[in-house]
N, C-alpha and C. Protein backbone atom coordinates (compact mmCIF):
# COMPACT_ATOMS: atom_id res chain seq x y z
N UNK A 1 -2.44 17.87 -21.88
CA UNK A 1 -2.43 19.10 -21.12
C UNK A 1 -2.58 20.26 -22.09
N UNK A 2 -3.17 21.20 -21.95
CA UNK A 2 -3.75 22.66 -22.32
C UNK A 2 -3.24 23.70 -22.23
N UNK A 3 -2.71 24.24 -23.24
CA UNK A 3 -2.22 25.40 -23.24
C UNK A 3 -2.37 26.44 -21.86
N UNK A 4 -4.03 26.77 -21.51
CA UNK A 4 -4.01 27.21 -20.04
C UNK A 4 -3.62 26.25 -19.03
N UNK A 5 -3.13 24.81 -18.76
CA UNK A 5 -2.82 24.35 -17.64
C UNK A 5 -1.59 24.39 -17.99
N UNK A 6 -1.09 25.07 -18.55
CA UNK A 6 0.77 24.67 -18.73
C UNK A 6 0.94 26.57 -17.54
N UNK A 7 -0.04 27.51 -18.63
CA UNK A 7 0.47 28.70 -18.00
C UNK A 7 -0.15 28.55 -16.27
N UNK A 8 -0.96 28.00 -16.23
CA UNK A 8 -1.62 28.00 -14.38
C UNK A 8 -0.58 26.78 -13.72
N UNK A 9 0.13 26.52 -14.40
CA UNK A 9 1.14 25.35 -13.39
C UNK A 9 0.12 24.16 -13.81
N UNK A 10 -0.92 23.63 -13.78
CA UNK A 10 -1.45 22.82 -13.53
C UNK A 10 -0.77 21.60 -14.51
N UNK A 11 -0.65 20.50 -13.69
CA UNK A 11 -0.22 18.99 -14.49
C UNK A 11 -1.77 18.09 -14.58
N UNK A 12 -1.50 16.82 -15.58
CA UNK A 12 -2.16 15.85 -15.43
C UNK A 12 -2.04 15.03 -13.87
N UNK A 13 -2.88 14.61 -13.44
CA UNK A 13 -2.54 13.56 -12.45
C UNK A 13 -2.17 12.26 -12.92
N UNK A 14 -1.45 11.63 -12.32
CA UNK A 14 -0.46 10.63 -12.93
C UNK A 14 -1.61 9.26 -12.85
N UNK A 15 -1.84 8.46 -13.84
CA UNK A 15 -2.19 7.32 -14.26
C UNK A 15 -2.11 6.38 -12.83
N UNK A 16 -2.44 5.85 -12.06
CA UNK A 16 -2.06 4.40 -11.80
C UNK A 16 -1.58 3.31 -12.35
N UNK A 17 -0.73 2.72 -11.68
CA UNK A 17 -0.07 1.64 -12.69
C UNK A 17 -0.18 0.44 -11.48
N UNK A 18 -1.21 -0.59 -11.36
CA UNK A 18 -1.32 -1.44 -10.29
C UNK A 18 -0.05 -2.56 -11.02
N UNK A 19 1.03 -2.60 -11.87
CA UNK A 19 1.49 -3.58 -12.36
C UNK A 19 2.99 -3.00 -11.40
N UNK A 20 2.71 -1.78 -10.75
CA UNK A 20 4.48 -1.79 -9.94
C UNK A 20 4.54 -2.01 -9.37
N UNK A 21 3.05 -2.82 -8.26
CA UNK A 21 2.85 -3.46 -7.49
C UNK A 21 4.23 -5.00 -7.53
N UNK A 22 4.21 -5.25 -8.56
CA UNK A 22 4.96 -6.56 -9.01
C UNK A 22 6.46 -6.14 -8.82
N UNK A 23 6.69 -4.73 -8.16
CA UNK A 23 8.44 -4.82 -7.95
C UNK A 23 8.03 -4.62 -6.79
N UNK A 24 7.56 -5.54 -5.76
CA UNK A 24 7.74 -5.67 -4.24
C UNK A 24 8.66 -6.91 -4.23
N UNK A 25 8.50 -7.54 -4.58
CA UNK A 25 8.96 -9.04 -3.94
C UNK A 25 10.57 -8.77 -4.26
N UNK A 26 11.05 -7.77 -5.30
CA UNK A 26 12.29 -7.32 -5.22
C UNK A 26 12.51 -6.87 -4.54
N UNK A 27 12.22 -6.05 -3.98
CA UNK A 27 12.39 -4.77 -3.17
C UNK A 27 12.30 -5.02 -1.53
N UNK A 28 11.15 -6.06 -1.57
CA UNK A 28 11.25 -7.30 0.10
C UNK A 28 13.05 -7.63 0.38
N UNK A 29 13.35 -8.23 -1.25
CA UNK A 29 14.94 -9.37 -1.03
C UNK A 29 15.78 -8.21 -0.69
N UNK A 30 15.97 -6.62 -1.07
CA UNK A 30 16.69 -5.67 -0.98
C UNK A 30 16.41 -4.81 0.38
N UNK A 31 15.37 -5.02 0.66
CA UNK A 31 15.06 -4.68 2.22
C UNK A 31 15.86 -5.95 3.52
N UNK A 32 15.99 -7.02 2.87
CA UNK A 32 15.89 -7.68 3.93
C UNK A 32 17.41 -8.03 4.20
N UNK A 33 18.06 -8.16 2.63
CA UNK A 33 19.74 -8.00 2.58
C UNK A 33 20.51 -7.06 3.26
N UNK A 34 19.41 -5.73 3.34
CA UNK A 34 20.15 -4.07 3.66
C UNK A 34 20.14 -3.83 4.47
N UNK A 35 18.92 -4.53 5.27
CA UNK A 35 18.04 -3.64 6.69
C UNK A 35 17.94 -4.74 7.50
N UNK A 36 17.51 -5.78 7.06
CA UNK A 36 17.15 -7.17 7.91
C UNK A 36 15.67 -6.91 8.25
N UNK A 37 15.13 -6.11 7.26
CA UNK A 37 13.69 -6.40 7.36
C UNK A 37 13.05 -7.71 7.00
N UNK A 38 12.15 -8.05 7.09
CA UNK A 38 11.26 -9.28 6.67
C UNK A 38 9.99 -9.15 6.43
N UNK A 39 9.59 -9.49 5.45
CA UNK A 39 7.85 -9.50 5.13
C UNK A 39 6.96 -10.08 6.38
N UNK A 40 5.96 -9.88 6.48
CA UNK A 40 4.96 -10.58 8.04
C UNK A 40 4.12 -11.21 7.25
N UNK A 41 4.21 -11.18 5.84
CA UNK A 41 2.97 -11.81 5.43
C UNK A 41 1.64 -11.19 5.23
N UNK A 42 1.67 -10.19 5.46
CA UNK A 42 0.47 -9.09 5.50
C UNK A 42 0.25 -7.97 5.00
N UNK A 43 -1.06 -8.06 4.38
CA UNK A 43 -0.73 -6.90 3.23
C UNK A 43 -2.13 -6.60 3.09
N UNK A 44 -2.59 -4.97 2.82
CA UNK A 44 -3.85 -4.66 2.52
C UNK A 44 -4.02 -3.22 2.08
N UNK A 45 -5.24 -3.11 1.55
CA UNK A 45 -5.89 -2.31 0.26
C UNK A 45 -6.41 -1.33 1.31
N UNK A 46 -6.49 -0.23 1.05
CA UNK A 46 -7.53 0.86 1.77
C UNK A 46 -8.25 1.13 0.74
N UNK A 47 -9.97 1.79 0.66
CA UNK A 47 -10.39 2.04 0.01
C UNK A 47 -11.28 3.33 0.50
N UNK A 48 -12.22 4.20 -0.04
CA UNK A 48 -13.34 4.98 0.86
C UNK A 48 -14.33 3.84 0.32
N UNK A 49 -14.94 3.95 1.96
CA UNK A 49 -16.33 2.84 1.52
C UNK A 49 -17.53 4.05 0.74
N UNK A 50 -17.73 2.77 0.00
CA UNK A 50 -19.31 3.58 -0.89
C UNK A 50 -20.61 2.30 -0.22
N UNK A 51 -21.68 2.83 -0.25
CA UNK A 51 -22.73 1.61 0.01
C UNK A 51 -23.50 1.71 -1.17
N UNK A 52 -24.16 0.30 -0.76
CA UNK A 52 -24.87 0.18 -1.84
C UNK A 52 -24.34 -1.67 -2.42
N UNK A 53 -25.54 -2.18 -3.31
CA UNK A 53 -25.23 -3.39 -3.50
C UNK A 53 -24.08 -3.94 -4.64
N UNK A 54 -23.70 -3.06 -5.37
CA UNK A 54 -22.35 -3.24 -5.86
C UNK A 54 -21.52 -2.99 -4.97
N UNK A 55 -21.08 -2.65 -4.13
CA UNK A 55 -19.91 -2.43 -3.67
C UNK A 55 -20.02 -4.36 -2.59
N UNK A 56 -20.96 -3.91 -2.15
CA UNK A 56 -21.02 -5.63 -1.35
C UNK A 56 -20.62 -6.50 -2.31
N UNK A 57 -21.02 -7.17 -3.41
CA UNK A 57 -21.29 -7.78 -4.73
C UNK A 57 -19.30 -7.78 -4.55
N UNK A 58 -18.67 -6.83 -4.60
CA UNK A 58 -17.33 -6.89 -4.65
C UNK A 58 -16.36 -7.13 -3.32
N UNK A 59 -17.04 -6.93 -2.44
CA UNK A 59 -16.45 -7.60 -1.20
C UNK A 59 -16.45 -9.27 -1.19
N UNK A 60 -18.03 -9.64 -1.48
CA UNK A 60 -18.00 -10.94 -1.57
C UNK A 60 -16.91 -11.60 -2.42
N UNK A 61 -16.90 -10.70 -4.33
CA UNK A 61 -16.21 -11.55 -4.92
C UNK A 61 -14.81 -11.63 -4.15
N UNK A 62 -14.00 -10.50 -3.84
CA UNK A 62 -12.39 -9.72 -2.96
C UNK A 62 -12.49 -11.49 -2.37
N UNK A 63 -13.69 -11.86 -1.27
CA UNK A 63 -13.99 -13.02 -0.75
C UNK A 63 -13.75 -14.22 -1.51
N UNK A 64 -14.68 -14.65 -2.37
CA UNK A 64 -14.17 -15.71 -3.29
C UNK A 64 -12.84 -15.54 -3.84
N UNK A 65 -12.11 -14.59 -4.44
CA UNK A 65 -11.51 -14.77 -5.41
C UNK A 65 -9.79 -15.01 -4.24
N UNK A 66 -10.33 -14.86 -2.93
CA UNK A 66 -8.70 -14.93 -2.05
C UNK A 66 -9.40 -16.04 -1.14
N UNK A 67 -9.84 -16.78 -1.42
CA UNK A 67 -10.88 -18.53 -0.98
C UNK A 67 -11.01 -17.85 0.63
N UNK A 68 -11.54 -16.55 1.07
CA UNK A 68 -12.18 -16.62 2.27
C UNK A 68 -10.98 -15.79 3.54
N UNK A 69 -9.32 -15.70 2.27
CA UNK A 69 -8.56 -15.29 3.41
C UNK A 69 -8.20 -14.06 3.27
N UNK A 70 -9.69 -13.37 3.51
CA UNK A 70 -9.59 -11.85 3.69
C UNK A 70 -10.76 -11.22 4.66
N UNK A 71 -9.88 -10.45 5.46
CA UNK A 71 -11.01 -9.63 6.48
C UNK A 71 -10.77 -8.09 6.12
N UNK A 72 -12.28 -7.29 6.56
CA UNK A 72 -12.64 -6.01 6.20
C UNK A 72 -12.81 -5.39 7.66
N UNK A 73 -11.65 -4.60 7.72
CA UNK A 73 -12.19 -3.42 8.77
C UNK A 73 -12.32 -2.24 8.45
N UNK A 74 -12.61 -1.61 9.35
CA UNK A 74 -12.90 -0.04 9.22
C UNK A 74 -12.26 0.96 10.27
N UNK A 75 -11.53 1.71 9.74
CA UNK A 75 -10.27 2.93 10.62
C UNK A 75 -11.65 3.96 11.08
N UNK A 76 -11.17 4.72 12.56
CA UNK A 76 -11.58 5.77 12.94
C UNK A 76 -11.85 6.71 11.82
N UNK A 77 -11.34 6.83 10.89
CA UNK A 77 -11.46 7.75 9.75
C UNK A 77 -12.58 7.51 8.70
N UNK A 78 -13.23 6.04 8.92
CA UNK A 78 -14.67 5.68 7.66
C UNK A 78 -13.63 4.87 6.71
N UNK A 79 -12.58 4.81 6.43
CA UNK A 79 -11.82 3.88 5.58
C UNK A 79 -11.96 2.54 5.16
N UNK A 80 -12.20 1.71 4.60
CA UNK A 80 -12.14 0.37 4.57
C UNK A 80 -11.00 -0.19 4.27
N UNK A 81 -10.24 -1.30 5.03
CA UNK A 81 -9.02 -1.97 5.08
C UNK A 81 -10.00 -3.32 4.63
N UNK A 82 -8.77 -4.08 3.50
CA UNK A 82 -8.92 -5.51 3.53
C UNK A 82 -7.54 -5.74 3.54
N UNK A 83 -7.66 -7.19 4.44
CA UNK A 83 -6.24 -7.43 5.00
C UNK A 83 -6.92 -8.82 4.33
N UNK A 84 -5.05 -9.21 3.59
CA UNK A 84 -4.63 -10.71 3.45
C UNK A 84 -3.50 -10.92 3.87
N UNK A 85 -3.99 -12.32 4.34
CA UNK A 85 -2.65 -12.91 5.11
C UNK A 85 -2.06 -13.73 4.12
N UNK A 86 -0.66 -14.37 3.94
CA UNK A 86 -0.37 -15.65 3.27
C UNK A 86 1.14 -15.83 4.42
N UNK A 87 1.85 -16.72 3.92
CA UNK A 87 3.13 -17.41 4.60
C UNK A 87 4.04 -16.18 4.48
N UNK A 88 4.77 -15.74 5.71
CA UNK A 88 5.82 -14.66 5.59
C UNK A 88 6.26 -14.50 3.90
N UNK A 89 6.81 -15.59 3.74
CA UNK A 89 7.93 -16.06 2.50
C UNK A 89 7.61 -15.61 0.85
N UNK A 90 5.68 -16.05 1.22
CA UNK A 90 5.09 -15.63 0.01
C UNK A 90 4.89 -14.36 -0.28
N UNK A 91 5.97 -13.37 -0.73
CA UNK A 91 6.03 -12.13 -0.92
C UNK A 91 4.75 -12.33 -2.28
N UNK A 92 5.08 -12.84 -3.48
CA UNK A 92 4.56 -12.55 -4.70
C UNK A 92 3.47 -13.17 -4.67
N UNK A 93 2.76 -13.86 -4.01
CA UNK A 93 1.53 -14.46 -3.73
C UNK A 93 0.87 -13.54 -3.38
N UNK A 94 1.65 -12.58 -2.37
CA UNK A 94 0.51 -11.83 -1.59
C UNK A 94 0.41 -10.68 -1.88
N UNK A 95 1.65 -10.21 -3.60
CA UNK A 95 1.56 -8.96 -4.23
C UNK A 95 0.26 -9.67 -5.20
N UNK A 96 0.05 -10.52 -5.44
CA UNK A 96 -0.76 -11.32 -6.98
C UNK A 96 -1.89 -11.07 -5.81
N UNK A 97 -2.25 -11.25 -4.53
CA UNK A 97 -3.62 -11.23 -3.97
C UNK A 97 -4.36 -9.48 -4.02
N UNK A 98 -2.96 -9.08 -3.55
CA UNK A 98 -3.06 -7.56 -3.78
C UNK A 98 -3.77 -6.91 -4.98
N UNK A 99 -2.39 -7.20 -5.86
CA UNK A 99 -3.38 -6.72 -7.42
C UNK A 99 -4.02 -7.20 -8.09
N UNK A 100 -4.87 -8.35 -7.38
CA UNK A 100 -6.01 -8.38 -8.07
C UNK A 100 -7.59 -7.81 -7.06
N UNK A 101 -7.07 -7.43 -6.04
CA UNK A 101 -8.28 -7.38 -5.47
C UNK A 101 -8.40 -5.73 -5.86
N UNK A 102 -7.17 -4.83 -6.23
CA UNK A 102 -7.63 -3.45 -6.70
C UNK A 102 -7.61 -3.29 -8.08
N UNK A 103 -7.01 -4.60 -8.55
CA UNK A 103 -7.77 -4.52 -10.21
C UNK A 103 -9.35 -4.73 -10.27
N UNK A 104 -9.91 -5.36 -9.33
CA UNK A 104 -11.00 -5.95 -9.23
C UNK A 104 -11.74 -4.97 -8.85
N UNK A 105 -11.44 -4.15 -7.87
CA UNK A 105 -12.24 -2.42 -7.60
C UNK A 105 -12.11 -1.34 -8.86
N UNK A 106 -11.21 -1.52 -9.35
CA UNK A 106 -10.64 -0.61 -10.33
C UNK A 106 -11.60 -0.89 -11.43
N UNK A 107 -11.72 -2.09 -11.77
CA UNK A 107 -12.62 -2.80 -12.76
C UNK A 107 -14.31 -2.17 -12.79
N UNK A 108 -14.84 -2.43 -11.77
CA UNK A 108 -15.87 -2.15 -11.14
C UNK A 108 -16.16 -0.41 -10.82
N UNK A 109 -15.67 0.11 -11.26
CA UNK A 109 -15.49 1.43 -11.38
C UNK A 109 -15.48 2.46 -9.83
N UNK A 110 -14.73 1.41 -9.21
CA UNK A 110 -14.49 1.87 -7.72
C UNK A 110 -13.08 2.29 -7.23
N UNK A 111 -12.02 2.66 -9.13
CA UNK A 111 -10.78 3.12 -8.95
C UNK A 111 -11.30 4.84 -7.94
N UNK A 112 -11.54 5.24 -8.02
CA UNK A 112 -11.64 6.73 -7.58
C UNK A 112 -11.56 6.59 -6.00
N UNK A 113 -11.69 5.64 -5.17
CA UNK A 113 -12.28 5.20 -3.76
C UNK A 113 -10.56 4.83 -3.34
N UNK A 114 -10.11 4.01 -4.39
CA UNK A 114 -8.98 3.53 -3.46
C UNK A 114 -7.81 4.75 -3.15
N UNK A 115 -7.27 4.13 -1.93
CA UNK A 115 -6.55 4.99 -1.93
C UNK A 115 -4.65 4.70 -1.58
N UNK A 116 -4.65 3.64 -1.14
CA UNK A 116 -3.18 3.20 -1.15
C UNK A 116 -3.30 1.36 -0.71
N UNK A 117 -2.18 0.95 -0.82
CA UNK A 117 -1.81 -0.78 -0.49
C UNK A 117 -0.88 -0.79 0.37
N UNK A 118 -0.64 -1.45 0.91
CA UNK A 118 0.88 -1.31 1.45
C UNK A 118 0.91 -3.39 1.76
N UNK A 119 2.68 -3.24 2.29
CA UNK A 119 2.86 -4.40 2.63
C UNK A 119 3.69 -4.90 3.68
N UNK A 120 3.34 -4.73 4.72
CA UNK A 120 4.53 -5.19 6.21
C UNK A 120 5.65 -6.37 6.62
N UNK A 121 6.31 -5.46 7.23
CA UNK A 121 7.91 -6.06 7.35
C UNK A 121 7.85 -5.62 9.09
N UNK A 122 9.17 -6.50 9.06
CA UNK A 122 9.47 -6.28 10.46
C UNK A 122 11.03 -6.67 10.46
N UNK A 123 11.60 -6.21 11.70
CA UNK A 123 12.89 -6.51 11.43
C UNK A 123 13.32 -7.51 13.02
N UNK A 124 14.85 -7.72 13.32
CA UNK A 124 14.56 -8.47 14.60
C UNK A 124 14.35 -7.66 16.05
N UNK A 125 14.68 -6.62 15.61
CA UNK A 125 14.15 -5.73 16.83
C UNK A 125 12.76 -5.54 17.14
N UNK A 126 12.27 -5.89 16.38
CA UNK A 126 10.50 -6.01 16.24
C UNK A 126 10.20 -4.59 16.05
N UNK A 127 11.06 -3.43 15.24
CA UNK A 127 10.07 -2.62 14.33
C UNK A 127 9.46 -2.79 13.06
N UNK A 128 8.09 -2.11 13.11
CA UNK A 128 7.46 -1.94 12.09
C UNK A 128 7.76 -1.44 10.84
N UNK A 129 7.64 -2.02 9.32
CA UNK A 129 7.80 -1.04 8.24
C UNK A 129 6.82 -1.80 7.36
N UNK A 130 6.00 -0.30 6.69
CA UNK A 130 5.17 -0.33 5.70
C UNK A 130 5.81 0.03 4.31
N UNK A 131 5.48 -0.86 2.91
CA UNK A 131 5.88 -0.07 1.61
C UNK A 131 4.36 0.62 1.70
N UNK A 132 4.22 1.69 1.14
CA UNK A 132 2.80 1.76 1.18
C UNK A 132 2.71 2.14 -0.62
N UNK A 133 2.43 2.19 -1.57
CA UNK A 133 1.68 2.07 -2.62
C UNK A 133 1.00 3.36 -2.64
N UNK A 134 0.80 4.67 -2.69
CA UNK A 134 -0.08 5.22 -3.29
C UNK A 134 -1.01 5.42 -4.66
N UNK A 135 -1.79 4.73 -4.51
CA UNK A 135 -2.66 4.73 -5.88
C UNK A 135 -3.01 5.94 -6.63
N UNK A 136 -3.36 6.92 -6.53
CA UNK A 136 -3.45 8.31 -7.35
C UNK A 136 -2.02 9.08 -7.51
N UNK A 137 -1.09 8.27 -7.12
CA UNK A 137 -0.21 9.41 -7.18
C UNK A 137 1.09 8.09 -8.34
N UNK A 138 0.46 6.94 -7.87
CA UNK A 138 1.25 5.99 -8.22
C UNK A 138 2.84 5.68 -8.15
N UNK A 139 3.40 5.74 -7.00
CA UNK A 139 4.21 6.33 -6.30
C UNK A 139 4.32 5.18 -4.83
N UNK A 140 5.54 4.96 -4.53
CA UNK A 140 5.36 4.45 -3.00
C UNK A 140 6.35 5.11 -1.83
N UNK A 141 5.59 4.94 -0.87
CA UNK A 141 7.27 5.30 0.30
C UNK A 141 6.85 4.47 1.48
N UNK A 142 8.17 4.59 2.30
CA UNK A 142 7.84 3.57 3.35
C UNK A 142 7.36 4.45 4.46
N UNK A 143 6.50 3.82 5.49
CA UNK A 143 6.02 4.10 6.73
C UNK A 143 6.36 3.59 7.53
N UNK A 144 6.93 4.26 9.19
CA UNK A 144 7.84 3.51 10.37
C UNK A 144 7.75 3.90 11.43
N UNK A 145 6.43 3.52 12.23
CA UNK A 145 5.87 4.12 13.18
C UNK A 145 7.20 3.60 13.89
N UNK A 146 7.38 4.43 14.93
CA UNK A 146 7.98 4.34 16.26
C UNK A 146 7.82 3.13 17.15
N UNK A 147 8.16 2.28 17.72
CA UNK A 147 7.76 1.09 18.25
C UNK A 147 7.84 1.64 19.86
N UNK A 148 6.05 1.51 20.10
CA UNK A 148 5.62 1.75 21.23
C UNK A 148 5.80 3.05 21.99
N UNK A 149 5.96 4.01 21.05
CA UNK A 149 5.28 5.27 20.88
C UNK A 149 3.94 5.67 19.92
N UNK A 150 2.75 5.98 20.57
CA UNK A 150 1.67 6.11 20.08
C UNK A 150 2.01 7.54 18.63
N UNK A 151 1.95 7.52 17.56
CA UNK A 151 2.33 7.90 16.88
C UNK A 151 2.69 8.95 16.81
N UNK A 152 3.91 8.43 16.58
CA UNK A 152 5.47 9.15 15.84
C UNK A 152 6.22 8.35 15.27
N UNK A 153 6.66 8.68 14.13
CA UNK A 153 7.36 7.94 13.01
C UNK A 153 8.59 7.78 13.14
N UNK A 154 9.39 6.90 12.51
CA UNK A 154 10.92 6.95 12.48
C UNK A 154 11.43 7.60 11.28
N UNK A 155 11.61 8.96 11.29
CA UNK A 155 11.88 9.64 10.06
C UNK A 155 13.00 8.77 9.58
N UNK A 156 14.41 9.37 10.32
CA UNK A 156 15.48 8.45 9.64
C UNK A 156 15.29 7.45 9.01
N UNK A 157 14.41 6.26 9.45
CA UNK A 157 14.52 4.62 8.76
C UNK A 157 14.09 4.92 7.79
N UNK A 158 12.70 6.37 7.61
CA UNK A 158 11.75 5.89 6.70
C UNK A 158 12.94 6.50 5.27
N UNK A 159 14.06 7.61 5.83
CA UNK A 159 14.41 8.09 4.86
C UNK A 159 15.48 7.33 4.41
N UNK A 160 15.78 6.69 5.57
CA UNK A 160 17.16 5.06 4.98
C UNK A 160 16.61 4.32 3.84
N UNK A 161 15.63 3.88 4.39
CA UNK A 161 14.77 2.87 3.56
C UNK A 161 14.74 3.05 1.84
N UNK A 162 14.18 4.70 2.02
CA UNK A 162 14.01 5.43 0.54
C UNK A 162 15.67 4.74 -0.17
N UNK A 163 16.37 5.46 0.65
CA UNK A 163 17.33 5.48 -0.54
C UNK A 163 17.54 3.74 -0.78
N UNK A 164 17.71 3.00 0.30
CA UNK A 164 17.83 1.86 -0.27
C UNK A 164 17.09 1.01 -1.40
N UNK A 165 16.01 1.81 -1.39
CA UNK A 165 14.79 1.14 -2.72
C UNK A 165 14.41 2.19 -3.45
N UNK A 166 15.72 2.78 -3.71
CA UNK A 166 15.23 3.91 -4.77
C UNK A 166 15.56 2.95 -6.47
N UNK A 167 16.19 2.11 -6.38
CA UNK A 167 16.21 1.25 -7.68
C UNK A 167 15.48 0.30 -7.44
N UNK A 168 14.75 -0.26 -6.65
CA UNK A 168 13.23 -1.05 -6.88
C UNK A 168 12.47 -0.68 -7.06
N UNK A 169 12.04 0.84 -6.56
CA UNK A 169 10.45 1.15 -6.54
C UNK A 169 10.41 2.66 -7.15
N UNK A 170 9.30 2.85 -7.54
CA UNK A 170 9.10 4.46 -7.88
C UNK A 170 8.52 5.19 -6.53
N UNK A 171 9.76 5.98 -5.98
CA UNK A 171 9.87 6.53 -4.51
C UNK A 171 8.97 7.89 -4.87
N UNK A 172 7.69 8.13 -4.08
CA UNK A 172 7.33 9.32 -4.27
C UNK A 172 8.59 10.40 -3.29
N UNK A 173 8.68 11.66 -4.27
CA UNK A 173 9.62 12.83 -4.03
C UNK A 173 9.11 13.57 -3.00
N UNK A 174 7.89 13.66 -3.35
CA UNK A 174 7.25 15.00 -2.17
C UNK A 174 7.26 14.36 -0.81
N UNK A 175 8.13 14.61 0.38
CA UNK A 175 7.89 13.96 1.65
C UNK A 175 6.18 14.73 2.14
N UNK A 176 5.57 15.34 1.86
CA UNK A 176 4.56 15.92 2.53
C UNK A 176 3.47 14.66 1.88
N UNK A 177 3.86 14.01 1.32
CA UNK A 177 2.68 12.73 0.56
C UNK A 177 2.72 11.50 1.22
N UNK A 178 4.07 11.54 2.28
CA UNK A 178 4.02 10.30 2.83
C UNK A 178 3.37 10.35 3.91
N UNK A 179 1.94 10.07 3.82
CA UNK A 179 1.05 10.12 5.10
C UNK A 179 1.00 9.09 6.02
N UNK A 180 1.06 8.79 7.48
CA UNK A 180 1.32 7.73 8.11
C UNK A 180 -0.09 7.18 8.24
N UNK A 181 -0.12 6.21 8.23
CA UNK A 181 -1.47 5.56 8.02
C UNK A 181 -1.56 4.43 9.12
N UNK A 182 -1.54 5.56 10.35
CA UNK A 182 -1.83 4.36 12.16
C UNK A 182 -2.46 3.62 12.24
N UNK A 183 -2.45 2.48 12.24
CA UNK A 183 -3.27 1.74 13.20
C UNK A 183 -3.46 0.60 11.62
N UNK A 184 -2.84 1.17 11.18
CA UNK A 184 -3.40 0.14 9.17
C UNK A 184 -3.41 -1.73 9.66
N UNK A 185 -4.23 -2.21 8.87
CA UNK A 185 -4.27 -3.42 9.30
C UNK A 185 -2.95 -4.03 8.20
N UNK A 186 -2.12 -4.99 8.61
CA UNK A 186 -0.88 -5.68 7.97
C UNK A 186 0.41 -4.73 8.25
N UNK A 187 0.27 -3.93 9.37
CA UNK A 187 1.51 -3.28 9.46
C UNK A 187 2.32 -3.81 10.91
């Protein structure tokens, strides 16, 4: 940082670190002890789609490299979701499917596109909860849509949640960053 970005306020933007991906499967056992959440087994990458034959070239590999158990949709917004499934249980299987399929974009020089991961839980009441991963900010918080209210969130849970995984995860601070991300596939 630069002498003029110190006096204009301005910071660096923070690094990504796809390796804090690897304190979920903690943070699942501390959700599920605290809250009685549970993993669903489902978990996926958002990206902005780019076209063009590299970017296919990397869908296919996303394809090979998770033997076929990954599907690509696309949000009202132009977004690309890839959703993987594995066994509820396999939390760290399906963080290891995770980070490699945005090491694998990241690699490919398609870090700038992504834009968050997340990984779904449910509890026995059958609400929803997302960790979600922000990638540019490198940072996570949880997401808790309302169950069967067309969106509106469960502030409280989402802010229970925080504190309960404030020693697993690096909790982004700014609540204006926790964007709800409707309709996400694995939530």
């Amino acid at each position: 940082m630069g002498f003029l970005d110190a006096i204009l306020g301005r910071s660096k933007p923070v690094r990504p670190d796809l390796d804090q991906l690897f304190a979920l499967p903690s943070a699942a056992v501390t959700l599920e002890a605290a809250a009685g959440f549970t993993p669903t087994g489902l978990g996926s990458v958002c990206f902005a789609s780019v076209e063009g034959g590299a970017f296919a070239r990397i869908q296919e590999e996303a394809r090979a490299l998770l033997d076929g158990a990954v599907e690509f949709t696309q949000d009202a917004y132009g977004y690309t979701w890839l959703l993987v499934r594995h066994a509820s249980e396999d939390v760290a299987g399906l963080v290891n499917d995770l980070h490699a399929v945005n090491t694998s974009l990241e690699e490919a020089g398609f870090g700038p596109q992504l834009l968050c991961s997340l990984l779904g839980f449910r509890d026995a009441r059958q609400r929803s909860l997302a960790l979600v991963y922000l990638y540019k900010r490198g940072t996570f918080y949880p997401f808790a849509p309302h169950t069967g209210d067309a969106e509106k969130r469960d502030n409280p849970l989402e802010l229970q949640v925080r504190a309960m995984l404030g020693d697993d995860l690096t909790i982004e601070k700014d609540l204006s960053r926790w964007f709800p991300v409707w309709g996400a596939p694995g939530l």
